[in-house]
Protein backbone atom coordinates (compact mmCIF):
# COMPACT_ATOMS: atom_id res chain seq x y z
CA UNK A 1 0.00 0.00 0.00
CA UNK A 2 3.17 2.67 0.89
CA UNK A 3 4.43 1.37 -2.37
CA UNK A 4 1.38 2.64 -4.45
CA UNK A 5 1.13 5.83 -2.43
CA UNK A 6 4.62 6.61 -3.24
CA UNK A 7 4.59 5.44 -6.52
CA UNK A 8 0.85 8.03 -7.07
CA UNK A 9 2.77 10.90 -5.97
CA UNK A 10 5.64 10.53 -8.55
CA UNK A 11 3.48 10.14 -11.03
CA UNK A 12 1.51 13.20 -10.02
CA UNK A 13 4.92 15.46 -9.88
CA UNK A 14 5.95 14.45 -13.08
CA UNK A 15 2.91 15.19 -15.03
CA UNK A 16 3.10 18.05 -13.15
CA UNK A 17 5.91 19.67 -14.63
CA UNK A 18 4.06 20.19 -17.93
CA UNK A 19 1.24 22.29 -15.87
CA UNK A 20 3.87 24.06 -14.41
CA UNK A 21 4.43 25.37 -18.49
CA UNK A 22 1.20 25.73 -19.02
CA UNK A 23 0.31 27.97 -15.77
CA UNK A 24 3.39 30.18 -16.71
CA UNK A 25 1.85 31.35 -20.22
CA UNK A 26 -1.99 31.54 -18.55
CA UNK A 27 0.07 33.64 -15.57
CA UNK A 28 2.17 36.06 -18.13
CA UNK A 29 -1.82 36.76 -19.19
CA UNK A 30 -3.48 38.15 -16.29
CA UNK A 31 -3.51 42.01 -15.51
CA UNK A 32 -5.75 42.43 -13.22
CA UNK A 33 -5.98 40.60 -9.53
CA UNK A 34 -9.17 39.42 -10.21
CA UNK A 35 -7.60 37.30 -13.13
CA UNK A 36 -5.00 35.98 -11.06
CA UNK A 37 -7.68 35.31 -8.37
CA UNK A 38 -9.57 33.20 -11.29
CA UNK A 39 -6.16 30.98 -12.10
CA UNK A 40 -6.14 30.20 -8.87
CA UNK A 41 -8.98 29.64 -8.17
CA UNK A 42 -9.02 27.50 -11.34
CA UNK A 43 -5.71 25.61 -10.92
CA UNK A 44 -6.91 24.14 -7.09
CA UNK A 45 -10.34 23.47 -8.53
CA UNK A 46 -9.06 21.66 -11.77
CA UNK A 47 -6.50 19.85 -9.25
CA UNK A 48 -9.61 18.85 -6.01
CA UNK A 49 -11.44 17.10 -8.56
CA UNK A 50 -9.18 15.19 -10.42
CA UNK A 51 -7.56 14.20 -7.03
CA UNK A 52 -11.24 13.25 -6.07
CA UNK A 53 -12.05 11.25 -9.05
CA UNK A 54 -8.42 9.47 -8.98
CA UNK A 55 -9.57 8.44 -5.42
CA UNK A 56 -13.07 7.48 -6.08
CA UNK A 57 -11.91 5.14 -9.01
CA UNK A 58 -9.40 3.81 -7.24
CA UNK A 59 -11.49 2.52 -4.69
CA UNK A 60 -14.07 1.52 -6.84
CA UNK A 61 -11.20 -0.50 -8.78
CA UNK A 62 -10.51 -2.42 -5.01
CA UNK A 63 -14.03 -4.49 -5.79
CA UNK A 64 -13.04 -5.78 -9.12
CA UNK A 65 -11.58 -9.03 -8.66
């Protein structure tokens, strides 16, 4: 079980890098705070429910023989 946690979160930092890319060009964008305020808001949004989903399917996965 330690094994697969670890294992999760290097997967999730690598894949992260590319975000990190992606974030850079949508931050270079914004003007205004309220823009920044809406990446933000945006980025740990986009992040809670993929992280949610991830878990849910994983322990939906634990019944399948």
């Amino acid at each position: 079980m330690l094994q697969t946690i670890f294992s999760a979160i290097a997967v999730y930092i690598s894949t992260s890098i590319d975000y990190l890319f992606i974030l850079l060009i949508i931050f270079s964008q914004a003007y205004t705070q309220k823009g920044l305020r809406q990446i933000y808001f945006g980025q740990y949004l986009g992040t809670r429910i993929l992280v949610a989903i991830s878990l849910f399917v994983a322990y939906v996965l634990n019944f399948i023989p």
